[in-house]
Protein backbone atom coordinates (compact mmCIF):
# COMPACT_ATOMS: atom_id res chain seq x y z
CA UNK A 1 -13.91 -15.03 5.69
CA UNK A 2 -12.15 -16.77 2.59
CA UNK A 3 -9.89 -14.98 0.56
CA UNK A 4 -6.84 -15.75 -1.58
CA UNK A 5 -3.89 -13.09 -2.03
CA UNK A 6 -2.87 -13.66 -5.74
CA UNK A 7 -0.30 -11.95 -7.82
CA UNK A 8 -2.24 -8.93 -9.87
CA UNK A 9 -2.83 -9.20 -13.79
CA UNK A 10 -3.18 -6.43 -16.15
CA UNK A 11 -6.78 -7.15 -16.04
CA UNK A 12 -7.02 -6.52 -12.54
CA UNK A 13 -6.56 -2.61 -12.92
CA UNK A 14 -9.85 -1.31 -12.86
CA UNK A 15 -10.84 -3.52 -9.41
CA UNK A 16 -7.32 -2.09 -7.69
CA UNK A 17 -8.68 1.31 -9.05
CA UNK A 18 -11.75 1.06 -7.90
CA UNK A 19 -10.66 -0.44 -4.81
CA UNK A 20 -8.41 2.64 -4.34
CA UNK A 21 -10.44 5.30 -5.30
CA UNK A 22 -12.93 4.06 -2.29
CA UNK A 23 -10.42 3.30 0.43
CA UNK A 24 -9.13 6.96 0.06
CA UNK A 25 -12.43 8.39 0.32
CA UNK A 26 -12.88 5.89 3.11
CA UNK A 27 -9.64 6.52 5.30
CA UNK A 28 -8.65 9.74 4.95
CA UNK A 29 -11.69 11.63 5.11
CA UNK A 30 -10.90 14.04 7.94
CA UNK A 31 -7.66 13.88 6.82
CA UNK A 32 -7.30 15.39 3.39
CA UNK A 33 -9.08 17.79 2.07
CA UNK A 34 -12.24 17.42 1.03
CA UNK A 35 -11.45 19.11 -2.00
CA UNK A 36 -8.93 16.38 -3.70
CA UNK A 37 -10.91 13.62 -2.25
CA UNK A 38 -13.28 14.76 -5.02
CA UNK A 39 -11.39 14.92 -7.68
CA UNK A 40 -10.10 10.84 -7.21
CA UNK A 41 -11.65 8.81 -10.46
CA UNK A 42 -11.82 5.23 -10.63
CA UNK A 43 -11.01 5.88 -14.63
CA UNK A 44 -7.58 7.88 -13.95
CA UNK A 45 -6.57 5.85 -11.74
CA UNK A 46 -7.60 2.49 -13.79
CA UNK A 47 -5.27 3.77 -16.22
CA UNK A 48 -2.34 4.53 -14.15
CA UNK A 49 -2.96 1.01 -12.55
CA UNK A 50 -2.68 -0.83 -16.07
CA UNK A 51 0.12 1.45 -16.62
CA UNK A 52 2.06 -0.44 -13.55
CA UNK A 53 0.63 -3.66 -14.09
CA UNK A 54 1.90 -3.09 -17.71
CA UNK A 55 5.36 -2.15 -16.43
CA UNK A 56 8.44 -3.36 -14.41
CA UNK A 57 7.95 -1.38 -11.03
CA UNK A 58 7.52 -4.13 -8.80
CA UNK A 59 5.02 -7.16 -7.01
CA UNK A 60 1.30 -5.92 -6.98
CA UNK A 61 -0.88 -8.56 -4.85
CA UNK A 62 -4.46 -8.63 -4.78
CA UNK A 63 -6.79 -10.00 -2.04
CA UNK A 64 -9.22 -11.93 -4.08
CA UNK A 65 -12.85 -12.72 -2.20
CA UNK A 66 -14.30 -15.96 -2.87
CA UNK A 67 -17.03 -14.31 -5.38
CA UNK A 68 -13.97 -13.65 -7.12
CA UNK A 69 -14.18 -9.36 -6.06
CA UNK A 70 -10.83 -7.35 -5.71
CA UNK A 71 -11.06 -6.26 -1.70
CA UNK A 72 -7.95 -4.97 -1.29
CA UNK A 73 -3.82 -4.77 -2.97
CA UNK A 74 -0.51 -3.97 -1.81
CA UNK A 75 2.38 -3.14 -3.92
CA UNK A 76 6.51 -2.58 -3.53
CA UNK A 77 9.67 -2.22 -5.62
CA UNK A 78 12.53 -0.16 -4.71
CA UNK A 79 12.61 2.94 -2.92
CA UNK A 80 11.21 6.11 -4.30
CA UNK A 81 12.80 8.53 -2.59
CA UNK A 82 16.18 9.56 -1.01
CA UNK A 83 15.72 9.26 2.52
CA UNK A 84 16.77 6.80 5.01
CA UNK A 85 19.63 5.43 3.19
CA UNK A 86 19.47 2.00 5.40
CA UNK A 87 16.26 1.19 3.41
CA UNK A 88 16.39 0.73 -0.37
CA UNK A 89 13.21 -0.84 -0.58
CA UNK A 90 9.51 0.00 -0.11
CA UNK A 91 5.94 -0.61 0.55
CA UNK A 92 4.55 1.40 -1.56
CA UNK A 93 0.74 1.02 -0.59
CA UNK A 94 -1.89 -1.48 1.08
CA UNK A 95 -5.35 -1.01 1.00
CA UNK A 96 -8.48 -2.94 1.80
CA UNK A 97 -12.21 -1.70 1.30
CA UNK A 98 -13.36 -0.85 4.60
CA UNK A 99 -16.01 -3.56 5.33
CA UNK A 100 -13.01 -6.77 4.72
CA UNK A 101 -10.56 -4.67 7.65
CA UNK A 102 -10.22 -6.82 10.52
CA UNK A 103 -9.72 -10.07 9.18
CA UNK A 104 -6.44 -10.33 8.71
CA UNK A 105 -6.13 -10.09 4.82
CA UNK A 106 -4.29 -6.96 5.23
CA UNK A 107 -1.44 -8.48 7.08
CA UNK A 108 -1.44 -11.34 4.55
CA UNK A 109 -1.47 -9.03 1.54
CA UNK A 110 1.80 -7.02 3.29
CA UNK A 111 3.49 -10.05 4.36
CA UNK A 112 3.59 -11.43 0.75
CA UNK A 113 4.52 -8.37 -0.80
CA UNK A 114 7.67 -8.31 1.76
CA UNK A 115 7.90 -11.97 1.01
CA UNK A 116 8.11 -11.28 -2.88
CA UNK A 117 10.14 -8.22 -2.43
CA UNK A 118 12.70 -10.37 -0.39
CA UNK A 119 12.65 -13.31 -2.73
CA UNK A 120 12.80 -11.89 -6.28
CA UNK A 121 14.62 -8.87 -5.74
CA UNK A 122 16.67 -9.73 -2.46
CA UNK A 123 15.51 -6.88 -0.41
CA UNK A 124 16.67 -7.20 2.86
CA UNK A 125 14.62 -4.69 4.31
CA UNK A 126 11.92 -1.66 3.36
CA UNK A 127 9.99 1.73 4.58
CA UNK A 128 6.64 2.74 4.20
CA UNK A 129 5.46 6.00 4.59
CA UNK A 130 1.93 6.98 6.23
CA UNK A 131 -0.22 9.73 6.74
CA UNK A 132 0.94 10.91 10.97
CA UNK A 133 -2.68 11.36 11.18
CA UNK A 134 -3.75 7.56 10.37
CA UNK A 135 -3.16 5.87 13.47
CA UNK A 136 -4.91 2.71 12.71
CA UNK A 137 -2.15 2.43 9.89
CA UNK A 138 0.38 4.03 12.14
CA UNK A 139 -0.64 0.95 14.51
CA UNK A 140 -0.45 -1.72 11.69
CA UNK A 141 2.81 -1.24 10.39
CA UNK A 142 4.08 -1.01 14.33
CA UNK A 143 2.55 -4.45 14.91
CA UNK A 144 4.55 -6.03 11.51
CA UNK A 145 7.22 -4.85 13.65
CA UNK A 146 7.88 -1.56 11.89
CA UNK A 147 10.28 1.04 13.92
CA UNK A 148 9.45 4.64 13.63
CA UNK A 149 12.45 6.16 11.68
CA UNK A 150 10.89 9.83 11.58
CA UNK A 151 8.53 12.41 10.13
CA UNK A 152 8.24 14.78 7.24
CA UNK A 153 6.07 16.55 4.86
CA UNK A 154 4.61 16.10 1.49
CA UNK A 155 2.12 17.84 -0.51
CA UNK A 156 -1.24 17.31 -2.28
CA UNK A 157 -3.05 20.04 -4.36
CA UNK A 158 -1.11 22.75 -2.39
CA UNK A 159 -2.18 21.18 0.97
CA UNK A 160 0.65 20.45 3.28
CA UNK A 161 0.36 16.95 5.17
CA UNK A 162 3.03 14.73 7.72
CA UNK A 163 3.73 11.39 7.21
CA UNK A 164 6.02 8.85 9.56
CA UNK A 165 7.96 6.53 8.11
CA UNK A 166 8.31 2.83 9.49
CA UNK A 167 11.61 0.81 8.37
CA UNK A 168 10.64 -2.23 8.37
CA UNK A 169 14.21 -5.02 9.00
CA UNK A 170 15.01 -8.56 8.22
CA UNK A 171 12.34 -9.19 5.49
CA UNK A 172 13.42 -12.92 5.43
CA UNK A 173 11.67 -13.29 8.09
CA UNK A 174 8.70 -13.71 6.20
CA UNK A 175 9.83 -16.29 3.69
């Protein structure tokens, strides 16, 4: 499969909405509730996308098919929270449509985020934060070499999930 992993434009917010929107309902049914899952729209979320595209909050990266189709993004920019205060850096989110997993744009599309996040803004390290219950992400970010740095909480329309969160070191490796 041919791809190219490209910074994102403004007008690439309704193809990393779209590809978000689906990947949710994709991954984490089972895992969320039903109930929110329904309520995810490619049109709020194209907006909120343009809205970050539009601002200063850090690399987005596309993974750009050869048709020229959005498959899949990942984004970063410093830390959003106050936990682990070894890390002031983060992934913020990957995602891939379902049918392009496996093939090794996913890696590509985290390894240049950590790339840009070490290069531009001289991160020298970052967490990410996924649902406990996602073990194929749980896996992924343990393979980039991600250390499990612990477990807590959040909430989405009232629902109380866990998420682990992976500190990910020496992001000059992958300059």
């Amino acid at each position: 499969m041919s791809y190219v992993i490209r910074e994102a434009a403004v007008a690439d917010a309704e193809a990393i909405a779209t590809v978000h929107v689906h990947s949710w309902l994709s991954t984490y049914k089972g895992i969320v509730a039903d109930s929110f899952l329904e309520t995810l729209s490619i049109r709020a979320r194209t907006h909120r996308w343009q809205d970050i595209l539009k601002g200063n909050q850090g690399p987005v990266f596309v993974a750009e098919a050869e048709d020229g189709s959005i498959f899949g993004f990942a984004n970063g920019g410093r830390k959003r929270t106050d936990g682990y205060p070894d890390y002031d850096y983060e992934l913020y989110a990957i995602y891939l449509l379902k049918e392009y997993q496996g093939f090794g744009a996913g890696r590509a599309l985290v390894e240049t985020t950590l790339r840009d996040l070490h290069t531009r803004l001289g991160a020298p390290s970052a967490v990410v934060y996924a649902f406990t219950d996602n073990r194929p992400a749980c896996e992924f970010y343990g393979k980039l070499g991600g250390a499990t740095l612990g477990n807590s909480s959040f909430t989405i329309a009232e629902q109380s999930y866990e998420e682990t969160a992976f500190g990910i070191p020496h992001l000059e490796r992958f300059a």
